[in-house]
Protein backbone atom coordinates (compact mmCIF):
# COMPACT_ATOMS: atom_id res chain seq x y z
CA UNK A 1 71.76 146.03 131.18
CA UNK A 2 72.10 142.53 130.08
CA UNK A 3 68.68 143.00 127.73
CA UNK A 4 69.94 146.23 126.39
CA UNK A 5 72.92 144.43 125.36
CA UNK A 6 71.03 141.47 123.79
CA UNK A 7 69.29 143.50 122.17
CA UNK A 8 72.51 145.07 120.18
CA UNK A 9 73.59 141.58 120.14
CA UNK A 10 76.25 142.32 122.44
CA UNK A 11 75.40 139.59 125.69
CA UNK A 12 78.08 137.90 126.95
CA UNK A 13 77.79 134.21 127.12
CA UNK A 14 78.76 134.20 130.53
CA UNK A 15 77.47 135.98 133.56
CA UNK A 16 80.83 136.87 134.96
CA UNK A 17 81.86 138.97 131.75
CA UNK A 18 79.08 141.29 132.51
CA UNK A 19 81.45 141.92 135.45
CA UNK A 20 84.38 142.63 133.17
CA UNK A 21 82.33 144.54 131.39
CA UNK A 22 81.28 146.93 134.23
CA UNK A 23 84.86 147.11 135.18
CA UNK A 24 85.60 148.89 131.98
CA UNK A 25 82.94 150.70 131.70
CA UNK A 26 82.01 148.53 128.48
CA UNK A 27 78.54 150.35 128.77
CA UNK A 28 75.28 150.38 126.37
CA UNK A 29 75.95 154.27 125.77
CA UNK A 30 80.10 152.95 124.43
CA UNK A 31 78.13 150.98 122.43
CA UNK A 32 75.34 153.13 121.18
CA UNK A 33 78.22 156.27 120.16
CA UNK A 34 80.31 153.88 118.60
CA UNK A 35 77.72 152.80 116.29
CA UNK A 36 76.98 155.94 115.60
CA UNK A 37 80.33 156.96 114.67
CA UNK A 38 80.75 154.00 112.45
CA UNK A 39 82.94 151.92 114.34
CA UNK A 40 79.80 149.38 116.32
CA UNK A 41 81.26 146.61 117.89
CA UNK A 42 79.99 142.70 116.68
CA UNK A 43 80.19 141.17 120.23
CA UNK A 44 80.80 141.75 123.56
CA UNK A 45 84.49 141.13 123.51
CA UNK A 46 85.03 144.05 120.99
CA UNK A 47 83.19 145.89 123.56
CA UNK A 48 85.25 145.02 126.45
CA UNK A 49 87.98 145.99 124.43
CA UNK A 50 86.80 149.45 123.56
CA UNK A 51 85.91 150.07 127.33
CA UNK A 52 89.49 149.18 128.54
CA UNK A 53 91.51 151.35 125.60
CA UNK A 54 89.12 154.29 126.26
CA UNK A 55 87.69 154.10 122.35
CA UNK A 56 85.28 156.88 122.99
CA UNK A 57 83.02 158.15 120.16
CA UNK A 58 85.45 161.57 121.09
CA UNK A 59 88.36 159.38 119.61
CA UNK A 60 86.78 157.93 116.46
CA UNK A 61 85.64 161.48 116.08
CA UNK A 62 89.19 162.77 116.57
CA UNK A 63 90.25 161.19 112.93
CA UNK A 64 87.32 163.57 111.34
CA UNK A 65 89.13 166.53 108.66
CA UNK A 66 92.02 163.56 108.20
CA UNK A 67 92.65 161.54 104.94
CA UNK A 68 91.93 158.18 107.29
CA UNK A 69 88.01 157.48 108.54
CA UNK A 70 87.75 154.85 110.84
CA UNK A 71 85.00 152.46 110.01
CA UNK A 72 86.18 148.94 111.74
CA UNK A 73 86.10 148.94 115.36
CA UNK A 74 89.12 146.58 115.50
CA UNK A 75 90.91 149.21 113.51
CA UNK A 76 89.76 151.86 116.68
CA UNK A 77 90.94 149.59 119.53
CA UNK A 78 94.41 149.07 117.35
CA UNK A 79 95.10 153.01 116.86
CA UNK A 80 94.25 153.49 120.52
CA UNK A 81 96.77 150.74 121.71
CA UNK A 82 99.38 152.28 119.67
CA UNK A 83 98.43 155.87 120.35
CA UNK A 84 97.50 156.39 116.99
CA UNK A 85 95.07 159.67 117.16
CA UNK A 86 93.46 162.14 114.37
CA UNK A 87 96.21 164.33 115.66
CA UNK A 88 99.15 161.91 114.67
CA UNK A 89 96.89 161.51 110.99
CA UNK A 90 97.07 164.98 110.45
CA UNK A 91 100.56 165.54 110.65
CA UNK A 92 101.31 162.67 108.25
CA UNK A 93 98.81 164.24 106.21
CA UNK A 94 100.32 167.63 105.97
CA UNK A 95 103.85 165.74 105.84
CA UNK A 96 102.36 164.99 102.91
CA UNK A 97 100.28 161.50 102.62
CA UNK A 98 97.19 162.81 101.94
CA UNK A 99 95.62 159.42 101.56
CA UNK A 100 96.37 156.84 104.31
CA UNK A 101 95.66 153.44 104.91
CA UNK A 102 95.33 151.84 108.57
CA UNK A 103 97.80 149.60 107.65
CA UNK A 104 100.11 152.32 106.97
CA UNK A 105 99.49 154.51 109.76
CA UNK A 106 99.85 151.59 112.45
CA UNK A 107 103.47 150.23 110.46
CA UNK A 108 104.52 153.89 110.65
CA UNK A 109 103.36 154.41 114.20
CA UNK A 110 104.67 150.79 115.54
CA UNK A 111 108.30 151.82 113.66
CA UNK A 112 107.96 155.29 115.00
CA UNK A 113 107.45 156.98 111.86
CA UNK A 114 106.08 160.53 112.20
CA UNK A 115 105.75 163.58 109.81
CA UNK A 116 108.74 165.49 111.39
CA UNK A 117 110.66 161.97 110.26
CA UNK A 118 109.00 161.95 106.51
CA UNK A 119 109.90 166.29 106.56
CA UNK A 120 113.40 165.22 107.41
CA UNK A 121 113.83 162.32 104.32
CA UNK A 122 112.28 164.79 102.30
CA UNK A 123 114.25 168.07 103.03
CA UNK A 124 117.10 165.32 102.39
CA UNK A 125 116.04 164.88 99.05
CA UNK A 126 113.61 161.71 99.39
CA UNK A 127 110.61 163.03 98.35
CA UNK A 128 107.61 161.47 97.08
CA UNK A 129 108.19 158.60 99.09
CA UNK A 130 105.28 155.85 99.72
CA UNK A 131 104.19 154.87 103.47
CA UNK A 132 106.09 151.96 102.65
CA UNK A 133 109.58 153.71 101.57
CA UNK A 134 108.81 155.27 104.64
CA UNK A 135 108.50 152.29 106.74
CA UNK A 136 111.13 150.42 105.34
CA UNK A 137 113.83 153.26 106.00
CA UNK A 138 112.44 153.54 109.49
CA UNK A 139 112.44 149.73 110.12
CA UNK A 140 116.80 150.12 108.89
CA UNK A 141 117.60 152.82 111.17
CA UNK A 142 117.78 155.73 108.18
CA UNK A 143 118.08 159.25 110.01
CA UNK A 144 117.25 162.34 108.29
CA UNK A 145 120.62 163.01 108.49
CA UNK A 146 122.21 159.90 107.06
CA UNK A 147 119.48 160.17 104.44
CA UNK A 148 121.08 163.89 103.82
CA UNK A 149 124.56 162.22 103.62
CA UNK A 150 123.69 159.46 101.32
CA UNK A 151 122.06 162.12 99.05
CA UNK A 152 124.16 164.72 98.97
CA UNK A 153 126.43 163.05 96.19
CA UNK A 154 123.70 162.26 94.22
CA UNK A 155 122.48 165.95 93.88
CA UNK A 156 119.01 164.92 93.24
CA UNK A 157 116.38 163.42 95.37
CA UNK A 158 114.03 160.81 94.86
């Protein structure tokens, strides 16, 4: 174990985080399908990290057919702390943000942004919004419906 991992340059510097490891199941095969999905971790640490979120090659693969391809594995351990999965991408994406960055999806994720939130500020006229319009009405409490309210004696939307 400890040769496979030097040989990924992956060893841990100290004995007792090959324990830690084990206890996550931070494993040569996590390794080995992460790389392969494009998301390899530098050191042992990011692999320890992957093990204990459950970053499985199965999740990077989840973001496949999205607007948003995971290529960092930070960015994989951050989506899976904050529940951010290809399922989540795909609704903004058909919400209509058919190019996303990480950055956006984890501000609208961490604000609770959704695409049933960015269909509600658009049905209330706020169309065409960026992920950052987005955030920024999240982040002040805007509702769909006070959105609505605000628009409705305007007549026209965004």
């Amino acid at each position: 174990f400890e040769r496979e991992l030097a040989a990924r340059g992956l060893a841990p510097k100290k004995r007792g985080d090959l324990f830690a490891m084990l206890i996550v199941d931070a494993t040569v095969e996590l390794a080995d399908g992460l790389a392969a999905e494009g998301v390899k971790p530098k050191d042992w640490d990011q692999l320890i990290a992957a093990g204990a979120l459950e970053v499985t090659p199965a999740f990077v693969r989840g973001f496949k057919g999205t607007s948003l391809a995971l290529s960092d594995i930070e960015d994989a351990v951050a989506f899976r702390a904050l529940d951010i999965g290809g399922d989540y991408v795909r609704d903004l994406n058909a919400a209509g943000f058919s190019k996303l960055s990480v950055e956006d999806a984890t501000a609208m994720k961490a604000l609770g942004g959704s695409g049933d939130y960015v269909r509600e500020l658009a049905a209330a006229g706020y169309d065409n919004l960026s992920a950052e319009d987005v955030v920024g009405m999240k982040a002040m409490g805007v509702t769909g419906a006070y959105a609505k309210a605000m628009n409705g004696g305007a007549g026209a939307g965004r």
